[in-house]
C-alpha atoms as a PDB file:
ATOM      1  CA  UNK A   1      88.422  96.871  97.872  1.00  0.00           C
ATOM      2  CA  UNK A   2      87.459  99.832  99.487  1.00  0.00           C
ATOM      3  CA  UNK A   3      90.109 101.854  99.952  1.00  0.00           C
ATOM      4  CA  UNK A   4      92.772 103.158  97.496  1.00  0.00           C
ATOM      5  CA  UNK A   5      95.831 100.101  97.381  1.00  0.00           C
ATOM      6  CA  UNK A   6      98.104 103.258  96.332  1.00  0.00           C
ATOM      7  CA  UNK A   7      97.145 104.867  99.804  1.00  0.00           C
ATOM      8  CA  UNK A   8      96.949 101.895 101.910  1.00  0.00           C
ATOM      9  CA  UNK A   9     100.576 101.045 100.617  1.00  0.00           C
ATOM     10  CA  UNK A  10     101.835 104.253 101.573  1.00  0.00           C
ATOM     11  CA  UNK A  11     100.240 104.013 104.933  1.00  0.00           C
ATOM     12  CA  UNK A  12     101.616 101.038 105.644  1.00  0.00           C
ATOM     13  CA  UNK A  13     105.000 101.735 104.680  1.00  0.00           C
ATOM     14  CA  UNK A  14     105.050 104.460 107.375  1.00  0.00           C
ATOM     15  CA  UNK A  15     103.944 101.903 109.426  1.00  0.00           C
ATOM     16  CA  UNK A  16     106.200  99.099 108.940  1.00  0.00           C
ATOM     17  CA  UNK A  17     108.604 100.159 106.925  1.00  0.00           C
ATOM     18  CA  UNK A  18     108.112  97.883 104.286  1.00  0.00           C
ATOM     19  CA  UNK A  19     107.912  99.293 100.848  1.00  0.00           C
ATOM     20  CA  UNK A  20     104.884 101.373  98.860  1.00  0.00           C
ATOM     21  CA  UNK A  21     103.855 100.994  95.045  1.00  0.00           C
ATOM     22  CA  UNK A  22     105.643 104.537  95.481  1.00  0.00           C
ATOM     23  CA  UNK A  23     108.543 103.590  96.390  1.00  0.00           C
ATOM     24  CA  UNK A  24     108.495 100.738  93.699  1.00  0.00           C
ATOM     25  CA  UNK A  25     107.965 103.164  91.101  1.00  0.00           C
ATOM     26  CA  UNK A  26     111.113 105.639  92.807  1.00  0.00           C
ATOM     27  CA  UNK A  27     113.657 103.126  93.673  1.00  0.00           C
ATOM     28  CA  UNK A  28     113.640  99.482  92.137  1.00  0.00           C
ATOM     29  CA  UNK A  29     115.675  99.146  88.896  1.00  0.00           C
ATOM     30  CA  UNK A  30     113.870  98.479  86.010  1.00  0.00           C
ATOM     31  CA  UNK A  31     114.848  96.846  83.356  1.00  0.00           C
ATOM     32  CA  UNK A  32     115.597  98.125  80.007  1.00  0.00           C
ATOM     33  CA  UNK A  33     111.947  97.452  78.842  1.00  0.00           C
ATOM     34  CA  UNK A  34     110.717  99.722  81.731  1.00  0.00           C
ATOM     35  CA  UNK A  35     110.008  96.591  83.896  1.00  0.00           C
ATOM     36  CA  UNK A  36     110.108  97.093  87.666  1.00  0.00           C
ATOM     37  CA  UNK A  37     112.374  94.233  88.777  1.00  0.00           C
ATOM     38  CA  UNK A  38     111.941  92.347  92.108  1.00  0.00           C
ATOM     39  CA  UNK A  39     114.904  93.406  94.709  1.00  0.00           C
ATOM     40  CA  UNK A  40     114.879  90.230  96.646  1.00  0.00           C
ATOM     41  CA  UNK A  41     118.720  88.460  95.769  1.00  0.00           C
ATOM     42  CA  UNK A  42     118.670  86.092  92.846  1.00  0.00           C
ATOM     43  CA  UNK A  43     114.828  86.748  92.055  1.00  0.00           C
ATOM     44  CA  UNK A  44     114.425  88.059  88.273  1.00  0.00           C
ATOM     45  CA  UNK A  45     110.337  88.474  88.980  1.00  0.00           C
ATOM     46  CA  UNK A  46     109.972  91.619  86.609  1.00  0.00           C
ATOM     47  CA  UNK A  47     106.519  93.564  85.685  1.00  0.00           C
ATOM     48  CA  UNK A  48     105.463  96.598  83.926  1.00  0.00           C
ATOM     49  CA  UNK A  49     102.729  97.346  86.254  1.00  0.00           C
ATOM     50  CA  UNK A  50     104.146  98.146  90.077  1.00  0.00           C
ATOM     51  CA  UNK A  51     101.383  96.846  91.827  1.00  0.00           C
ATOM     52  CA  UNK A  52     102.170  93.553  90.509  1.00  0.00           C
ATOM     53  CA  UNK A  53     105.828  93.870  91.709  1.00  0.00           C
ATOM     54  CA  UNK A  54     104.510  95.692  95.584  1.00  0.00           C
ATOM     55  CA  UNK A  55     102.189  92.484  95.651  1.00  0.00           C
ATOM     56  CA  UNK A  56     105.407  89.898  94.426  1.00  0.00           C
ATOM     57  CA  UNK A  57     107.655  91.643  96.824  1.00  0.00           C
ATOM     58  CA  UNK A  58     105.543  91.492  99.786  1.00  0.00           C
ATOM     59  CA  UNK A  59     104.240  88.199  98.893  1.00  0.00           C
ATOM     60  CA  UNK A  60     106.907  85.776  97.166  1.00  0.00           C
ATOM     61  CA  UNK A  61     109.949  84.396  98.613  1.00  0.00           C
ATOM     62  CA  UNK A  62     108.085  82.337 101.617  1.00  0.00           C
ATOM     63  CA  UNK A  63     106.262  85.284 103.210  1.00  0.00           C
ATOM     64  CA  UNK A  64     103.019  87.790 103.573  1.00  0.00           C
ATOM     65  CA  UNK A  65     104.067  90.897 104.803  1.00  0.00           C
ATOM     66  CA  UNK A  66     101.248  92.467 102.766  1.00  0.00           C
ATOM     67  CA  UNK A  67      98.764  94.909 104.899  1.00  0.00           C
ATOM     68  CA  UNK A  68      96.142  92.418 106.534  1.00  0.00           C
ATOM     69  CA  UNK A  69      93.084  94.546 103.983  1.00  0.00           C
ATOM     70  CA  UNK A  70      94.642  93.201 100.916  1.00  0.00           C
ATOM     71  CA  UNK A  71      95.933  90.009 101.835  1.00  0.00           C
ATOM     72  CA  UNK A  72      93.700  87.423 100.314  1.00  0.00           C
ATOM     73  CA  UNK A  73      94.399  89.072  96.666  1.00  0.00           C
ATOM     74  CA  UNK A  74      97.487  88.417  95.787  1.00  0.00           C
END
Protein backbone atom coordinates (compact mmCIF):
# COMPACT_ATOMS: atom_id res chain seq x y z
CA UNK A 1 0.00 0.00 0.00
CA UNK A 2 1.01 3.25 -0.84
CA UNK A 3 -0.15 5.48 1.41
CA UNK A 4 0.08 5.57 5.25
CA UNK A 5 -3.27 3.23 6.66
CA UNK A 6 -2.78 5.59 9.89
CA UNK A 7 -3.47 8.67 7.52
CA UNK A 8 -5.90 7.23 5.21
CA UNK A 9 -7.96 6.21 8.41
CA UNK A 10 -7.94 9.55 9.68
CA UNK A 11 -8.95 10.94 6.37
CA UNK A 12 -11.63 8.93 6.07
CA UNK A 13 -13.03 9.37 9.34
CA UNK A 14 -13.44 13.09 8.52
CA UNK A 15 -15.04 11.88 5.70
CA UNK A 16 -17.52 9.48 6.83
CA UNK A 17 -17.48 9.57 10.14
CA UNK A 18 -16.61 6.22 10.74
CA UNK A 19 -13.82 5.59 13.12
CA UNK A 20 -9.68 6.01 12.74
CA UNK A 21 -6.91 3.59 14.23
CA UNK A 22 -6.80 7.00 16.30
CA UNK A 23 -9.71 6.97 17.59
CA UNK A 24 -9.36 3.14 18.38
CA UNK A 25 -6.39 3.79 20.30
CA UNK A 26 -8.42 7.09 22.27
CA UNK A 27 -11.77 5.68 22.87
CA UNK A 28 -12.47 1.79 22.74
CA UNK A 29 -12.08 0.02 26.12
CA UNK A 30 -9.46 -2.24 26.39
CA UNK A 31 -9.28 -4.91 28.26
CA UNK A 32 -7.25 -5.50 31.25
CA UNK A 33 -4.40 -7.05 29.10
CA UNK A 34 -4.26 -3.74 27.08
CA UNK A 35 -6.45 -5.33 24.32
CA UNK A 36 -8.52 -2.93 22.21
CA UNK A 37 -11.97 -4.54 22.35
CA UNK A 38 -14.48 -4.44 19.43
CA UNK A 39 -17.54 -1.88 20.30
CA UNK A 40 -20.08 -3.56 18.16
CA UNK A 41 -22.94 -5.13 20.99
CA UNK A 42 -22.24 -8.66 22.06
CA UNK A 43 -18.89 -8.91 19.93
CA UNK A 44 -15.80 -9.82 22.35
CA UNK A 45 -13.28 -9.52 19.05
CA UNK A 46 -10.24 -8.13 21.16
CA UNK A 47 -6.50 -7.32 19.78
CA UNK A 48 -3.40 -5.78 20.98
CA UNK A 49 -2.59 -4.21 17.76
CA UNK A 50 -5.45 -1.39 16.67
CA UNK A 51 -5.19 -1.86 13.20
CA UNK A 52 -6.41 -5.25 13.62
CA UNK A 53 -9.44 -3.98 15.65
CA UNK A 54 -10.03 -0.55 12.83
CA UNK A 55 -9.93 -3.47 10.15
CA UNK A 56 -12.53 -5.97 12.51
CA UNK A 57 -14.68 -3.01 13.18
CA UNK A 58 -15.07 -1.81 9.77
CA UNK A 59 -15.13 -5.19 8.40
CA UNK A 60 -16.99 -7.88 10.71
CA UNK A 61 -20.51 -7.98 11.64
CA UNK A 62 -21.93 -8.34 7.82
CA UNK A 63 -20.33 -5.20 6.37
CA UNK A 64 -17.24 -3.22 4.50
CA UNK A 65 -17.29 0.16 5.42
CA UNK A 66 -13.49 0.14 5.07
CA UNK A 67 -11.99 3.06 2.66
CA UNK A 68 -12.29 1.54 -1.00
CA UNK A 69 -7.78 1.70 -1.04
CA UNK A 70 -7.62 -0.88 1.60
CA UNK A 71 -10.45 -2.97 1.04
CA UNK A 72 -9.20 -6.18 -0.41
CA UNK A 73 -6.79 -6.62 2.83
CA UNK A 74 -8.65 -7.32 5.44
Amino acid sequence: MSRDLRALSLEWEEQTGYDSIDTVERVYPRTKSGAYVCVHPGCSFARRDPVKIWRHTHTGHGRNDLPPEVRGGN
